[in-house]
Protein backbone atom coordinates (compact mmCIF):
# COMPACT_ATOMS: atom_id res chain seq x y z
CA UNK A 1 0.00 0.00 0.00
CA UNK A 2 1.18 3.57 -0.34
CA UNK A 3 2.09 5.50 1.88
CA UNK A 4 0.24 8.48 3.24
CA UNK A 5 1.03 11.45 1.49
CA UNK A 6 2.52 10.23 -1.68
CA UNK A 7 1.04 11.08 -5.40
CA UNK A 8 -0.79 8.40 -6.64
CA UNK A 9 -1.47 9.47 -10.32
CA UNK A 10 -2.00 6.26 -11.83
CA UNK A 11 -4.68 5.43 -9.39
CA UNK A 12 -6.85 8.99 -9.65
CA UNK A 13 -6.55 8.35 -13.71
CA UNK A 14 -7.64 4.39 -13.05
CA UNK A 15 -10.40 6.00 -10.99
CA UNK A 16 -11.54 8.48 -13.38
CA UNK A 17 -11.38 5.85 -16.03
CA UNK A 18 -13.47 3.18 -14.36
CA UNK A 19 -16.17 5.59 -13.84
CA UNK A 20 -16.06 6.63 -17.31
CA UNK A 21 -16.65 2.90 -18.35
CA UNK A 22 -19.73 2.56 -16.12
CA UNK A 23 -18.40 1.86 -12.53
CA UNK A 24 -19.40 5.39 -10.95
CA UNK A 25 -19.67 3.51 -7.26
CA UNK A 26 -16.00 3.18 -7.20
CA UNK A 27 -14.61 5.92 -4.67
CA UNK A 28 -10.76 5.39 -4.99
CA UNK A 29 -7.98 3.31 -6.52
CA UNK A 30 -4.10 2.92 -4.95
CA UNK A 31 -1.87 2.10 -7.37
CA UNK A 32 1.32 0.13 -5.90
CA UNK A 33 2.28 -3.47 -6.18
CA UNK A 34 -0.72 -4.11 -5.03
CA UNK A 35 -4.10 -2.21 -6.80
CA UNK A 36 -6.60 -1.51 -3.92
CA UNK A 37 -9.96 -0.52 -4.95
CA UNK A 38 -12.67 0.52 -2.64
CA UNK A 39 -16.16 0.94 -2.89
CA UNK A 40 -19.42 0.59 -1.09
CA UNK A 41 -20.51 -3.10 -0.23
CA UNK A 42 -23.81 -2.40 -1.69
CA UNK A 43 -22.69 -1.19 -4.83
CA UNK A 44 -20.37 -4.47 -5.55
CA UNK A 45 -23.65 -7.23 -4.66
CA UNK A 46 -25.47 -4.88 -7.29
CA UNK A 47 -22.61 -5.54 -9.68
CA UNK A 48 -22.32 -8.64 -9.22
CA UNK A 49 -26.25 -9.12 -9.64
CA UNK A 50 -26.29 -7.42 -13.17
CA UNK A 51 -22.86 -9.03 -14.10
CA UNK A 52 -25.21 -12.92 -14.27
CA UNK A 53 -23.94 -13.43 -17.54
CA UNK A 54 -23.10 -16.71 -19.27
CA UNK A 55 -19.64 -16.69 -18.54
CA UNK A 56 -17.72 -15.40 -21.66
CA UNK A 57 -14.65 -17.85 -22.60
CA UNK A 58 -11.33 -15.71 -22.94
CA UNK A 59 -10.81 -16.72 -26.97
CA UNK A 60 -10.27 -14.67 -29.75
CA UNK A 61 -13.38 -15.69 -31.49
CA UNK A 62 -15.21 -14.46 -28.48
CA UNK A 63 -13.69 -11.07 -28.72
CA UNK A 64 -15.11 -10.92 -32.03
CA UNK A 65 -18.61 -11.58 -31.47
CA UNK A 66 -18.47 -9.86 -28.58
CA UNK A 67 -20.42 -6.31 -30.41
CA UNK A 68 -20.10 -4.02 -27.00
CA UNK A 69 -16.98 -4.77 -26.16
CA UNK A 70 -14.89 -1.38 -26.57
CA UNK A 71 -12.18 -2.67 -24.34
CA UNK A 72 -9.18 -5.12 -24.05
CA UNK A 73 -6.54 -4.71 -21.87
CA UNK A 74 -3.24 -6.67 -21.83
CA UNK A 75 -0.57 -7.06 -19.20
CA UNK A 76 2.11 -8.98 -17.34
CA UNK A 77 5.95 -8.73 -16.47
CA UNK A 78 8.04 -7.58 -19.05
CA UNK A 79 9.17 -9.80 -21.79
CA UNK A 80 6.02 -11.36 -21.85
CA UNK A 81 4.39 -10.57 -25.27
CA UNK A 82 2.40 -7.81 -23.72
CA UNK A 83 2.87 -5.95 -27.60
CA UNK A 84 2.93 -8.97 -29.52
CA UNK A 85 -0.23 -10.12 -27.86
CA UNK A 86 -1.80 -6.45 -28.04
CA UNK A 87 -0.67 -6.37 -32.07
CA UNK A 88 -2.09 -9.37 -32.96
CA UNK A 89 -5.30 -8.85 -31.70
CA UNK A 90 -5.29 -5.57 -33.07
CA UNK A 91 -4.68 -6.66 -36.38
CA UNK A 92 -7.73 -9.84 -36.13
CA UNK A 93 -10.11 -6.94 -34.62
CA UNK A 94 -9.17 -4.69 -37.61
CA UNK A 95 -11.18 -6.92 -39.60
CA UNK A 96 -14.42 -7.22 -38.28
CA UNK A 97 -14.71 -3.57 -36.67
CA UNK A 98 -14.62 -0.06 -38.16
CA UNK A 99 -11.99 1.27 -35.76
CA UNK A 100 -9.24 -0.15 -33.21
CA UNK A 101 -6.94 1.83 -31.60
CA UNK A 102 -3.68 0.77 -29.41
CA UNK A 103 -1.50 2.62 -26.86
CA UNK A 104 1.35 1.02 -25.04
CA UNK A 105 2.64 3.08 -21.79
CA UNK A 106 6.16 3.22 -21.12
């Protein structure tokens, strides 16, 4: 956990992002080697209650059916194949949708 005190920018953008996706309940992310999120109790059971799904099987041909997904995030240790992962799915979403974008932080 961070410490007190210390700039946590990762975690306020993380925050700001989640909301912007549709998770407005969640109050604050910490950003360390550990990611702590908090939020009310109530709001995570009411999450969890719309989130009944049928449970959606991590393959590529998924992805690709998958219309509302606007999404994907990869990541891992380095050396991984974080960007070779990222480009090739890139490239196979390129040709069913209009638009993919991809940003790799350094």
């Amino acid at each position: 956990m961070l410490r007190p005190g210390i700039l946590d920018n990762a975690g306020k953008a993380t925050t700001k992002a989640l909301h912007t996706l549709g998770f407005p309940e969640v109050n604050d992310v910490k950003i360390g080697k550990i990611i702590d999120i908090t939020c009310e109790e109530e709001d995570i059971e009411q999450k969890m209650v719309e989130a009944e799904q049928p449970e959606f099987a991590p393959t590529l041909q998924n992805l690709i059916d998958e219309k509302t997904l606007k999404w994907i995030f990869v990541g891992g240790k380095g050396g991984v194949g974080k960007t070779t992962t990222s480009s090739s799915l890139a490239v196979e979403m390129s040709k069913h949708r209009d638009s993919v974008s991809t940003t790799k932080s350094a």
